[in-house]
Protein backbone atom coordinates (compact mmCIF):
# COMPACT_ATOMS: atom_id res chain seq x y z
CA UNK A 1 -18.25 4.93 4.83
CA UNK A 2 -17.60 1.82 7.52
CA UNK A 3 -15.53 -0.15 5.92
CA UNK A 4 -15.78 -4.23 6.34
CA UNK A 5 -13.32 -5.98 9.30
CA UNK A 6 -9.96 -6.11 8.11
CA UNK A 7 -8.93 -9.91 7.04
CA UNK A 8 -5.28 -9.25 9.07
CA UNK A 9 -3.16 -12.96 9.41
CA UNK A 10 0.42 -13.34 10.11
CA UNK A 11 2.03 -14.46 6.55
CA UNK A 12 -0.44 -12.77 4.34
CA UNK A 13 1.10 -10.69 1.91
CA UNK A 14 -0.79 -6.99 2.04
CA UNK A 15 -1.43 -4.03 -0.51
CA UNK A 16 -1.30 -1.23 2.38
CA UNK A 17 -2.76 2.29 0.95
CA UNK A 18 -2.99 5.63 3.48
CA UNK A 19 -3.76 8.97 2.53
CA UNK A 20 -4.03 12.50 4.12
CA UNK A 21 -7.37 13.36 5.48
CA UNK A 22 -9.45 15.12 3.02
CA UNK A 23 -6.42 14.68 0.36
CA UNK A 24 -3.85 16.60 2.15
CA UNK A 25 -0.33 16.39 1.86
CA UNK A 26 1.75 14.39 4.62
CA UNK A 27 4.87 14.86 3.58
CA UNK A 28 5.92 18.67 2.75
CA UNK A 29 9.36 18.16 2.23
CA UNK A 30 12.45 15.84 2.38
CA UNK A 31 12.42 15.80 6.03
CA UNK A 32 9.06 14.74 6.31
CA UNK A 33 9.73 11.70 4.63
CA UNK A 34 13.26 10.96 5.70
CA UNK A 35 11.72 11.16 9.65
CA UNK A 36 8.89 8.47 8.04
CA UNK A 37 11.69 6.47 6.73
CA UNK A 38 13.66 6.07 9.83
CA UNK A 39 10.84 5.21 11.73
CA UNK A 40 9.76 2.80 8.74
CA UNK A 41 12.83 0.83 8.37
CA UNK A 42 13.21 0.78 12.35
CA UNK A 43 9.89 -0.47 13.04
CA UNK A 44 9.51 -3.36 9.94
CA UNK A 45 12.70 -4.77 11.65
CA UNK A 46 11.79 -4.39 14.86
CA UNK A 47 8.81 -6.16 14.71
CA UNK A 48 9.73 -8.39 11.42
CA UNK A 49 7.93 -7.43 8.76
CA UNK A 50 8.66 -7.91 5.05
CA UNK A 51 8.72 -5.06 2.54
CA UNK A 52 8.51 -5.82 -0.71
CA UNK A 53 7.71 -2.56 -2.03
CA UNK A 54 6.88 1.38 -1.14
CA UNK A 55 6.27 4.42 -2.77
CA UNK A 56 5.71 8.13 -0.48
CA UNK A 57 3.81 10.43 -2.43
CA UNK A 58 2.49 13.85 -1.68
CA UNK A 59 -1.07 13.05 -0.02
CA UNK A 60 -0.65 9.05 0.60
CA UNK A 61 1.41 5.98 0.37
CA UNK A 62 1.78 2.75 -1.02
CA UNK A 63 3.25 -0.78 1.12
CA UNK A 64 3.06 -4.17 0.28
CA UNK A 65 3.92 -6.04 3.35
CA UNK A 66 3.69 -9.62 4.66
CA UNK A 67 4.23 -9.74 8.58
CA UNK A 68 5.78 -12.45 9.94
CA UNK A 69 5.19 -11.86 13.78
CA UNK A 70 3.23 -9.81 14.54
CA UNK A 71 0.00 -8.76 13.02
CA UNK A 72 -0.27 -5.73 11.04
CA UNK A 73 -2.66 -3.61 12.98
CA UNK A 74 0.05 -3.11 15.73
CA UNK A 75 2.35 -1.96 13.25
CA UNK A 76 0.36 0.11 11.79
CA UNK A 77 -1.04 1.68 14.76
CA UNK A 78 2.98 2.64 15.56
CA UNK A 79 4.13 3.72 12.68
CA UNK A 80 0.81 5.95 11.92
CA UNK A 81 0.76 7.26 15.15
CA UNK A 82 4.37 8.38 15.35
CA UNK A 83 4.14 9.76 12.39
CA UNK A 84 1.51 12.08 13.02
CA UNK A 85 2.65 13.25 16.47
CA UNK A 86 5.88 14.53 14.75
CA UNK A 87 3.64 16.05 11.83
CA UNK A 88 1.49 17.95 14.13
CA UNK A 89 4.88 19.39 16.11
CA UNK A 90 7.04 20.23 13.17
CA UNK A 91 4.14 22.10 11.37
CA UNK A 92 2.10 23.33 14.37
CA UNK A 93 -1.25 21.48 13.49
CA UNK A 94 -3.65 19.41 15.57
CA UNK A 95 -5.95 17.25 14.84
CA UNK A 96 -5.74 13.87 12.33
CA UNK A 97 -3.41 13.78 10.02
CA UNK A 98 -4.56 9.98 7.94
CA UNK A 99 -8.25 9.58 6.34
CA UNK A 100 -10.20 7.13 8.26
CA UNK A 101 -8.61 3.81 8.72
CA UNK A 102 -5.65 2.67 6.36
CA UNK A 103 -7.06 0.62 3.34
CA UNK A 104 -5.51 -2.91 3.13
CA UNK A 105 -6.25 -5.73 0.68
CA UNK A 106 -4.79 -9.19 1.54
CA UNK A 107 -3.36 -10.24 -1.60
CA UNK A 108 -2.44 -13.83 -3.31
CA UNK A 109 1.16 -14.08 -3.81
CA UNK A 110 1.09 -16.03 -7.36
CA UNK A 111 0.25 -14.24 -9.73
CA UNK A 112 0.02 -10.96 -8.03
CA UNK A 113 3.08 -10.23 -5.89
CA UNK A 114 5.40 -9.44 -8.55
CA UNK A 115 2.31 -6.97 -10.25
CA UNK A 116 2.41 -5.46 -7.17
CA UNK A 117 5.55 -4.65 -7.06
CA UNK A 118 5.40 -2.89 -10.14
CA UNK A 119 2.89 -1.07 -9.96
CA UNK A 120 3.82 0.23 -6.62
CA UNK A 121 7.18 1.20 -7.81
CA UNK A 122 5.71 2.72 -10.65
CA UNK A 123 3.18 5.50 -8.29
CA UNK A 124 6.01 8.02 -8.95
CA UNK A 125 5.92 8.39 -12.87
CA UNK A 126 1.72 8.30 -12.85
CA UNK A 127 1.84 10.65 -10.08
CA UNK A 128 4.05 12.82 -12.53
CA UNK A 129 6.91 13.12 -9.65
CA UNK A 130 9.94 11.72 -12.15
CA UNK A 131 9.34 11.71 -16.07
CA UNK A 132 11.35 8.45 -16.48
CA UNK A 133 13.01 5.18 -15.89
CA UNK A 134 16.45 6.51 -15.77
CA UNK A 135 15.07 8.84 -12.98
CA UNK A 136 12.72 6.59 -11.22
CA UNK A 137 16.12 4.06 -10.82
CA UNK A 138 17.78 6.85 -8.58
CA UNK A 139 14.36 8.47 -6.99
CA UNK A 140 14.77 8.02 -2.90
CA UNK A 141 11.06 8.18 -1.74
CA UNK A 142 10.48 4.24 -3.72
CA UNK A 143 11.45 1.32 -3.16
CA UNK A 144 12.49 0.67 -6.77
CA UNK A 145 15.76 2.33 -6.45
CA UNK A 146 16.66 0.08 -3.60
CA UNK A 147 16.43 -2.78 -5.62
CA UNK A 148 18.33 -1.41 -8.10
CA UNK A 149 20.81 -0.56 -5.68
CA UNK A 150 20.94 2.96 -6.44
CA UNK A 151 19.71 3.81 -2.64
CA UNK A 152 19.51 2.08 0.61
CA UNK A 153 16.57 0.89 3.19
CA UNK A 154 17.43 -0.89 6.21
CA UNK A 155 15.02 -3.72 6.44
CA UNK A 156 13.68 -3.73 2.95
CA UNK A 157 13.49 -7.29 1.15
CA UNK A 158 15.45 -7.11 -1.77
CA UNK A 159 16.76 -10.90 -2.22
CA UNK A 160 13.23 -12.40 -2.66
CA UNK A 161 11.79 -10.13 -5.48
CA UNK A 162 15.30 -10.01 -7.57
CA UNK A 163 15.43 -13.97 -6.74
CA UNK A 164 12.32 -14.49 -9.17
CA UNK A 165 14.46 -12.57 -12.20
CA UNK A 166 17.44 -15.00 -11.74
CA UNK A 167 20.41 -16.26 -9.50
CA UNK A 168 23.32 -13.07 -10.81
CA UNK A 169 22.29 -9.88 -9.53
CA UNK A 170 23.33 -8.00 -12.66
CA UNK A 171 20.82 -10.08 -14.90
CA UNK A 172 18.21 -9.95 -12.12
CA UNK A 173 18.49 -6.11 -11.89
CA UNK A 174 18.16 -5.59 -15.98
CA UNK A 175 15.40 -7.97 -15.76
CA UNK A 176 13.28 -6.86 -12.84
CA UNK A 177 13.49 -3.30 -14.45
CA UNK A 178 12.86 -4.68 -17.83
CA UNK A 179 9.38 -5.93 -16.16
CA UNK A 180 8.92 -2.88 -14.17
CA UNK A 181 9.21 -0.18 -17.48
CA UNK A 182 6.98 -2.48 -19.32
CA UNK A 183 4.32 -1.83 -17.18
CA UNK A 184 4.45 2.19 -17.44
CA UNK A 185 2.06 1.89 -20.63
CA UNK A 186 -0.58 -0.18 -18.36
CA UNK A 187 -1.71 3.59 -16.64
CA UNK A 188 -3.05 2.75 -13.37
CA UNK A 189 -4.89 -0.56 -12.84
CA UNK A 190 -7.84 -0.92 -10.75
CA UNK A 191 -7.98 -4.49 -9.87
CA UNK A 192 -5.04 -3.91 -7.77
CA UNK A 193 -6.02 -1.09 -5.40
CA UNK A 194 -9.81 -1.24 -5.08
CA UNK A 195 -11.35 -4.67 -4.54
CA UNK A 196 -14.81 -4.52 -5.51
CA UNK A 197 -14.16 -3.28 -9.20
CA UNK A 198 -14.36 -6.87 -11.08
CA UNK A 199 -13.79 -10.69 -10.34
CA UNK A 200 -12.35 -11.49 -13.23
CA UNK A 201 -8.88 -13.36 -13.17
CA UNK A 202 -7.80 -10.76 -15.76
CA UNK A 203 -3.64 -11.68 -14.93
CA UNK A 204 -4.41 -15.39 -15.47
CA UNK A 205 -6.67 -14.56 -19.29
CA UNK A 206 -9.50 -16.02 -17.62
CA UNK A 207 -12.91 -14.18 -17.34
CA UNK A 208 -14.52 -16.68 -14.97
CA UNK A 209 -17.14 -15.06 -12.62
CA UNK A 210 -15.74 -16.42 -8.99
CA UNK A 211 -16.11 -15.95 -5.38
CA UNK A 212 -15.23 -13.01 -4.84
CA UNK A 213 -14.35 -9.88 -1.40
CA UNK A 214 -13.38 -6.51 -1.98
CA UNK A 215 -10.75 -6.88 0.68
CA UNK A 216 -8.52 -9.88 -1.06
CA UNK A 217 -6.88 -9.74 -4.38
CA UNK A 218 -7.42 -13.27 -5.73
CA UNK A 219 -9.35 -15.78 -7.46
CA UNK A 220 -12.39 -17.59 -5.73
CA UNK A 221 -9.55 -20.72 -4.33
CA UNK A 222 -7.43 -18.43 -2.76
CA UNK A 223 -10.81 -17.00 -0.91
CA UNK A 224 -11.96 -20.42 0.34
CA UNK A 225 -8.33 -21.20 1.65
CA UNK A 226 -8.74 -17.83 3.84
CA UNK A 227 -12.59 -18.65 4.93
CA UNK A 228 -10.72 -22.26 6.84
CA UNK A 229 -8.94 -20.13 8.60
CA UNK A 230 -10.87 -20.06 11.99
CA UNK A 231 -9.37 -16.60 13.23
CA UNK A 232 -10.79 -14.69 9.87
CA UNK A 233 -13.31 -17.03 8.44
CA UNK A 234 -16.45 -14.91 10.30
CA UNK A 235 -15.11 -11.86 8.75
CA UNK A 236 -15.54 -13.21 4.79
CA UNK A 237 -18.79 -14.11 4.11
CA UNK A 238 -20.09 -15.84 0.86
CA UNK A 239 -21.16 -13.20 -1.60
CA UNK A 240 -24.87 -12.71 -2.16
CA UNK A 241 -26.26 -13.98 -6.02
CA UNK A 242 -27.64 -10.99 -8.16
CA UNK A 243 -30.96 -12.51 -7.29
CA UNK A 244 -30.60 -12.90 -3.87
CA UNK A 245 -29.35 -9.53 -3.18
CA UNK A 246 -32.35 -7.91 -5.07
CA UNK A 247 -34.77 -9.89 -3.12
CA UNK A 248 -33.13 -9.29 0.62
CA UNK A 249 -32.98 -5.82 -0.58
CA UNK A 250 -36.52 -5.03 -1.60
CA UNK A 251 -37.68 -7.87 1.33
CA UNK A 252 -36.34 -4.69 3.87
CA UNK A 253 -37.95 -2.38 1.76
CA UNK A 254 -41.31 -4.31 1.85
CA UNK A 255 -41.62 -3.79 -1.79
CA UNK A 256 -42.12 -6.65 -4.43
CA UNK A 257 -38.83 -7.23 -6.09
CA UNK A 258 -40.91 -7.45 -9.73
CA UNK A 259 -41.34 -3.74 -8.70
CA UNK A 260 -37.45 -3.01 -9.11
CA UNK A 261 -38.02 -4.89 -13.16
CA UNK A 262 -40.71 -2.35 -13.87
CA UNK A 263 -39.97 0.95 -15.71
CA UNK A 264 -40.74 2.82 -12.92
CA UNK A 265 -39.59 6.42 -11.71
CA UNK A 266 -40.97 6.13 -8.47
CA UNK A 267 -38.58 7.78 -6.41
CA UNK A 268 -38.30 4.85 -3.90
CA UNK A 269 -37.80 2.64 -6.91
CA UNK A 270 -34.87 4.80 -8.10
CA UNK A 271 -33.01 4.97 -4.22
CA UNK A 272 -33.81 1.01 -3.95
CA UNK A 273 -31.64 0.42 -7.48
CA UNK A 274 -28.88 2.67 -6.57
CA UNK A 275 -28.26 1.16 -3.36
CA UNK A 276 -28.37 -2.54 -5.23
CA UNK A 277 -26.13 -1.18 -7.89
CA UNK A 278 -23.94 0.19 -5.37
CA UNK A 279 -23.56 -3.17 -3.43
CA UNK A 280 -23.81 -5.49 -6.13
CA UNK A 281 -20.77 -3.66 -8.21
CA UNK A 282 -18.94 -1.74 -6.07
CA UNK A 283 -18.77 -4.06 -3.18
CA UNK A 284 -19.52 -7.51 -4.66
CA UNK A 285 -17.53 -7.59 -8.00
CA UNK A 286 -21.25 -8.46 -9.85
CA UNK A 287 -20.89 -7.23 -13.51
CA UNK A 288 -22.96 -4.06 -14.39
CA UNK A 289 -24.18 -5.55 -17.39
CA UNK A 290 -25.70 -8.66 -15.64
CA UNK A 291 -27.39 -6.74 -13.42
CA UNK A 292 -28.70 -3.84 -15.53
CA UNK A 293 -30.77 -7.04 -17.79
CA UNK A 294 -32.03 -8.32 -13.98
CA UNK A 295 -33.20 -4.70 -13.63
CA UNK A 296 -34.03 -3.33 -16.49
CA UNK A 297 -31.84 -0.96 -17.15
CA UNK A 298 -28.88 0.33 -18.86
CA UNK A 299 -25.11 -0.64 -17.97
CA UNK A 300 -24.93 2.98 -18.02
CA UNK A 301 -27.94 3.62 -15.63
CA UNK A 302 -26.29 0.92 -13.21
CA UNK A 303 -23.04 2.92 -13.30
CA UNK A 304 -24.93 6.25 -12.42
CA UNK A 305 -27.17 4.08 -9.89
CA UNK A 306 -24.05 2.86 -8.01
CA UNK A 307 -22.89 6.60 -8.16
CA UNK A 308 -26.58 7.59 -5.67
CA UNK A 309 -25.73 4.23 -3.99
CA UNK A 310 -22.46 4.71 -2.42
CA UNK A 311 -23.71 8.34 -1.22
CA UNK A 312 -26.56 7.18 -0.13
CA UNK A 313 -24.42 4.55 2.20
CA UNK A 314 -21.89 7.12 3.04
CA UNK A 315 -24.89 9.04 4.56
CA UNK A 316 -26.33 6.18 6.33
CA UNK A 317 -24.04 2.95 6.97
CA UNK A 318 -27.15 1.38 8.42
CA UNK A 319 -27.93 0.25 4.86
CA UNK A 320 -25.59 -1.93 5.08
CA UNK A 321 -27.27 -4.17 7.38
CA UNK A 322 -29.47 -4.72 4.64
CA UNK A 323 -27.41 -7.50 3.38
CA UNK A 324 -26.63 -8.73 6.57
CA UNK A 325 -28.90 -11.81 7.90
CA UNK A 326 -32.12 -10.01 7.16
């Protein structure tokens, strides 16, 4: 499915996720990911980057990275590239190696950089790769064990995420890995990987509906600081209301919105609310709840609906210019 422009700024701190076409592995062995290493830590110094955090895994990986030079597209574009040309030699393949584009979600540094770190750091024991803290501190394909100074990468910034657990870098250490173990009970949290899943500020206790893009991690401020920004601001449009994206919806299916209210089975009816579930959830952040009462229907109907939706865009992306200016 074509995925929205990227929103990529010098000094905007980004959750970077790739993975293997069609789930593949990258990395078969030690090797593998010592060779993606090298060129890793070469290349975020090379062209300044800052690396917060990184976790390899089997079939993908994790970054969060803030470029300070250059934009992250070029680097990207290198590292990716290289990569894959010395995949495709070692182990006699052709062809792509990544899925699609890399996914990247521009993130707001306060309160989220220090989740992210975590839960980066933390891929490894979900994944079921290491059983435990007292491995994780000494496993070489994350960044955790760097700051813990158990292993080294050239270029990795360690001094500003131990800085935020204190001044002595024995009582930073103990603390930063206090926080990180405390989050192993959490299981794998949504809101930081997918945009589109909710809009809630769930780190800051609030549950306040706000402006919201499935490419940024934030709360509806941080959005409107990135929409002045003249280089970016064409690629974040406001969000559609419920009711406005039910009526621009059936307007381009020439059907009466009332129509979509109705308890109807009409199998037009039923494509026309997937694809609005689809956008208005998956995409938008609208809750399912809200827009099962504007349609009529179950939260648990909406869920299914969103399920047709999303296949039914991955089969044709012209649906998306549905919600744009029609």
């Amino acid at each position: 499915m074509p995925r929205s422009a990227r929103l990529d700024l010098v000094g905007l701190l980004q959750h970077v996720i790739v993975r293997g076409i069609e789930k593949r592995r990258i990395f078969f062995d030690d090797q593998d990911r010592r060779l993606f290493l090298s060129r890793f830590s070469k290349l975020i110094e090379e062209m300044e980057i800052d690396c917060l955090a990184w976790a390899l895994l089997p079939n993908h990986f994790h970054l969060l990275l803030r470029p300070q030079k250059t934009k992250m597209a070029s680097f990207m574009r290198r590292l990716l590239t290289g990569y894959a040309v010395y995949f495709n030699l070692r182990h006699g393949r052709s062809g792509h190696l990544f899925q699609n584009r890399y996914k990247s979600i521009v993130c707001q540094e306060d309160p989220y950089l220090l989740e992210l770190v975590r839960y980066i750091h933390l891929n490894p024991i979900r994944a079921r790769l290491v059983k435990e803290m007292k491995e994780l501190d000494y496993y070489r394909w994350s960044g955790h064990a760097v700051l813990m100074g158990n292993q080294q990468l050239q270029g990795q910034t360690v001094d500003e995420v131990l800085a935020y657990y204190g001044n002595r870098i024995g009582v930073a250490r103990r603390d930063y890995r206090r926080f990180v173990m405390d989050g192993i009970l959490q299981g794998r949290r949504d809101e930081l990987v997918g945009g589109g899943l909710r809009r809630s500020l769930g780190l800051s206790g609030l549950d306040m509906i706000q402006d919201y893009d499935e490419r940024v991690l934030g709360n509806g401020e941080f959005i409107e600081q990135l929409r002045k920004v003249k280089e970016i601001s064409d690629r974040l449009p406001a969000v559609l209301s419920l009711k406005e994206l039910i009526v621009r919806i059936a307007r381009a299916f020439e059907i009466n919105p009332e129509d979509l209210t109705h308890r109807n089975r009409r199998r037009e009816i039923v494509e026309i609310r997937s694809i609005i579930s689809y956008f208005a959830t998956r995409e938008m952040g609208h809750n399912g709840a809200e827009l099962g009462r504007a349609l009529n229907i179950s939260r648990s109907a909406v869920s299914i609906a969103a399920n047709r939706g999303e296949e039914a865009v991955e089969k044709n992306p012209k649906l998306r210019k549905l919600i744009e200016n029609n």
